[in-house]
Each structure stands twice: as C-alpha cells, then as structure tokens.
Protein backbone atom coordinates (compact mmCIF):
# COMPACT_ATOMS: atom_id res chain seq x y z
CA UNK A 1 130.23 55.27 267.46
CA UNK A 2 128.80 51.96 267.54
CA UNK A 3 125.66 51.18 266.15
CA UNK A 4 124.25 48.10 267.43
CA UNK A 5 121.19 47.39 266.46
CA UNK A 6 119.98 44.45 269.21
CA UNK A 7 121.75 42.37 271.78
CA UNK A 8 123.77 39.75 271.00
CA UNK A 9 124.45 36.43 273.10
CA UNK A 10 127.40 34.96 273.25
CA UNK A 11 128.30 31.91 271.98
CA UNK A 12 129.23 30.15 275.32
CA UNK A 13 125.90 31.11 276.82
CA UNK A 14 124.30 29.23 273.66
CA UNK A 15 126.32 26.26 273.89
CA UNK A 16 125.37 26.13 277.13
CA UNK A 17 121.91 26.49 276.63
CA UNK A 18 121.99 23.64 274.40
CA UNK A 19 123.89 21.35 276.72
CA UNK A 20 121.49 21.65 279.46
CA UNK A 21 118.16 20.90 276.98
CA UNK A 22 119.87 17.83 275.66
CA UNK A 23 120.44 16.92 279.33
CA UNK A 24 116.93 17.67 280.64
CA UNK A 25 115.59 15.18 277.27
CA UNK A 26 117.77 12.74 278.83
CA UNK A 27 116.97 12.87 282.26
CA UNK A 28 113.12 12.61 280.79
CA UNK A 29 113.86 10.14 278.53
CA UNK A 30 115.25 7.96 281.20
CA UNK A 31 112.47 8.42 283.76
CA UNK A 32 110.10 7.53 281.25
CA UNK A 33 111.34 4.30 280.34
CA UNK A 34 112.76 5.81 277.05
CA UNK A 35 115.81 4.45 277.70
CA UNK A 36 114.79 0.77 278.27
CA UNK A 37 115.30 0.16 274.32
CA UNK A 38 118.80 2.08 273.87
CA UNK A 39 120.00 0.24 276.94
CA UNK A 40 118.48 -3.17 275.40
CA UNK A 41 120.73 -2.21 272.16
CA UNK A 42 124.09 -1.49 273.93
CA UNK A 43 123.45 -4.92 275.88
CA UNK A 44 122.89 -6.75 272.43
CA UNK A 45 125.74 -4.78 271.14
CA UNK A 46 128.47 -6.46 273.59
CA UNK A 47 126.39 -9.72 273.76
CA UNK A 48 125.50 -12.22 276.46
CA UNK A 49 128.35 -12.50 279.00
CA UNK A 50 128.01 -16.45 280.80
CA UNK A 51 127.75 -16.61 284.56
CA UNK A 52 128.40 -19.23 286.59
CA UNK A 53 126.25 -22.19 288.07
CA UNK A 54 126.28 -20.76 291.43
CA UNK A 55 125.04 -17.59 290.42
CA UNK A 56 122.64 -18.80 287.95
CA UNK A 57 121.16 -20.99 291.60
CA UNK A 58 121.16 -18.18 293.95
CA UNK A 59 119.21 -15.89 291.34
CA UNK A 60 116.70 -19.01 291.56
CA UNK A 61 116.27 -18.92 295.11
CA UNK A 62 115.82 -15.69 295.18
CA UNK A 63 113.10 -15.97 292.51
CA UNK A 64 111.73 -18.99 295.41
CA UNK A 65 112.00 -16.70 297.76
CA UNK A 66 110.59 -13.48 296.63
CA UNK A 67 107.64 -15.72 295.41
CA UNK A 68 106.93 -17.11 299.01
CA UNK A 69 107.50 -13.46 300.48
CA UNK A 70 105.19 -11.56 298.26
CA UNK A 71 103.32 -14.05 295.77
CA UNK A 72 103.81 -11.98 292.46
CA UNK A 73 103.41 -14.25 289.37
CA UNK A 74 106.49 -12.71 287.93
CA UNK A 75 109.07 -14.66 290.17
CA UNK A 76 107.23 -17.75 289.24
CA UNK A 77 106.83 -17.69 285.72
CA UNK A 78 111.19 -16.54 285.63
CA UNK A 79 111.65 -19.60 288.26
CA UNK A 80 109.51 -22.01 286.13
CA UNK A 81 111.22 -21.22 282.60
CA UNK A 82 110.99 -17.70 281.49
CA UNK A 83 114.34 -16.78 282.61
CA UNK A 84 117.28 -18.90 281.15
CA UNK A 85 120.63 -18.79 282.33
CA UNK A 86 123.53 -19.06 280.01
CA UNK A 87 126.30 -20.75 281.84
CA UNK A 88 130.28 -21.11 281.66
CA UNK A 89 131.16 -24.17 283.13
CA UNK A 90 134.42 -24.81 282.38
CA UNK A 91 135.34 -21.33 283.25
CA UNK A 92 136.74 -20.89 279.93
CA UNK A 93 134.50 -17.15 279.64
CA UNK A 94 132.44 -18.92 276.93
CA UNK A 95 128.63 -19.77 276.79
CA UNK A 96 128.46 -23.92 277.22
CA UNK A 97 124.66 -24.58 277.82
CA UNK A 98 121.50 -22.77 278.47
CA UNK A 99 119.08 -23.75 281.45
CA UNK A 100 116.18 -23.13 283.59
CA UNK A 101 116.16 -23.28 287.18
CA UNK A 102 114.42 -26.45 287.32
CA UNK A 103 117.46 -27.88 284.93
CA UNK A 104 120.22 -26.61 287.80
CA UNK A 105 117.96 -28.81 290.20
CA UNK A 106 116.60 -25.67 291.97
CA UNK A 107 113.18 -26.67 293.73
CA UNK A 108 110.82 -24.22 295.45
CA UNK A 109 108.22 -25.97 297.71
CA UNK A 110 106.47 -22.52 298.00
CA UNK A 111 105.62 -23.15 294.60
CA UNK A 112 105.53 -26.84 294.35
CA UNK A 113 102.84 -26.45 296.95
CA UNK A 114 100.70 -24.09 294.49
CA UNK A 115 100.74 -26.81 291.64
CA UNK A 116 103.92 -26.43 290.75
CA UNK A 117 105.39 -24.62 287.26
C-alpha cells in the first residue's frame, strides 16, 4: 500500500506559480514607475542614436505648440534649452553637433510674447 503522508504538488504547477508572481512584480513595477530607471539603463546601454534636423524642428514646434495650447512650463523650459538634440547631418548615422531649438532657428511667438526663454 502506499503510505503518503501529505499532498504533493507538482512541479509544473510550481513553476507556474512562480512565473505568474514574477509577472505580477513586473506588471507593478512598471505601473509604478519602477521601470523608469531599468529602461534609462538599457537606453544608456545602446547609446544616443542621432536624428535628423527635420525631426529635431518638428519636435520644437510641437514643444511651441503644446505650450500655446495648454501653457505647461515643461514645453517651454525643453523649447528654451532643456532638451538638446543630437543631430546627423551628413547622414553618415553618426552624432555631428548638439543643439537647442533656438540653435535650429525654431521661434515660438507664443512664447516670445511671454518674455521669451
């Protein structure tokens, strides 16, 4: 006869278990913000990829744009300096010079109007 003693679980059935905590400390991780500094890393990790000057001018209107639509400081301080763009401009997939918006010649009157930068 067999004596067992207790019940046993399987081994799938705790592999599975585990699976689905280490998802549900993802998922929590990632709606918490917890994420914002492994994401940070894996950018870092595969470093700044260049854009081009177009880009890098209609990311600056929208900055203009979102700042005359809704008036929060944030679009200002990125169109007035905080956000640099590093640009490829002889399309070579290399960074060739960092600027600001108001170095690509970008103006904004809906913050020119406000004092300016």
């Amino acid at each position: 006869m067999n004596n067992k003693k207790g019940q046993s679980l399987s081994m799938n059935t705790i592999i599975i278990a585990i699976l689905a905590i280490l998802a549900l400390v993802i998922i929590a991780a990632f709606f918490t913000g917890g994420m914002t500094n492994i994401v940070g890393k894996i950018k870092s990790m595969y470093g700044a990829q260049p854009i081009d000057t177009q880009q890098a001018i209609a990311e600056c209107n929208g900055f203009c744009s979102n700042y005359e639509l809704i008036g929060l400081e944030d679009y200002k301080d990125n169109f007035c300096g905080e956000k640099t763009y590093e640009l490829d401009t002889d399309f070579d997939g290399k960074i060739d010079v960092t600027k600001t918006c108001s170095q690509l010649g970008v103006t904004c009157s809906a913050i020119t109007n406000e004092g300016g930068c």
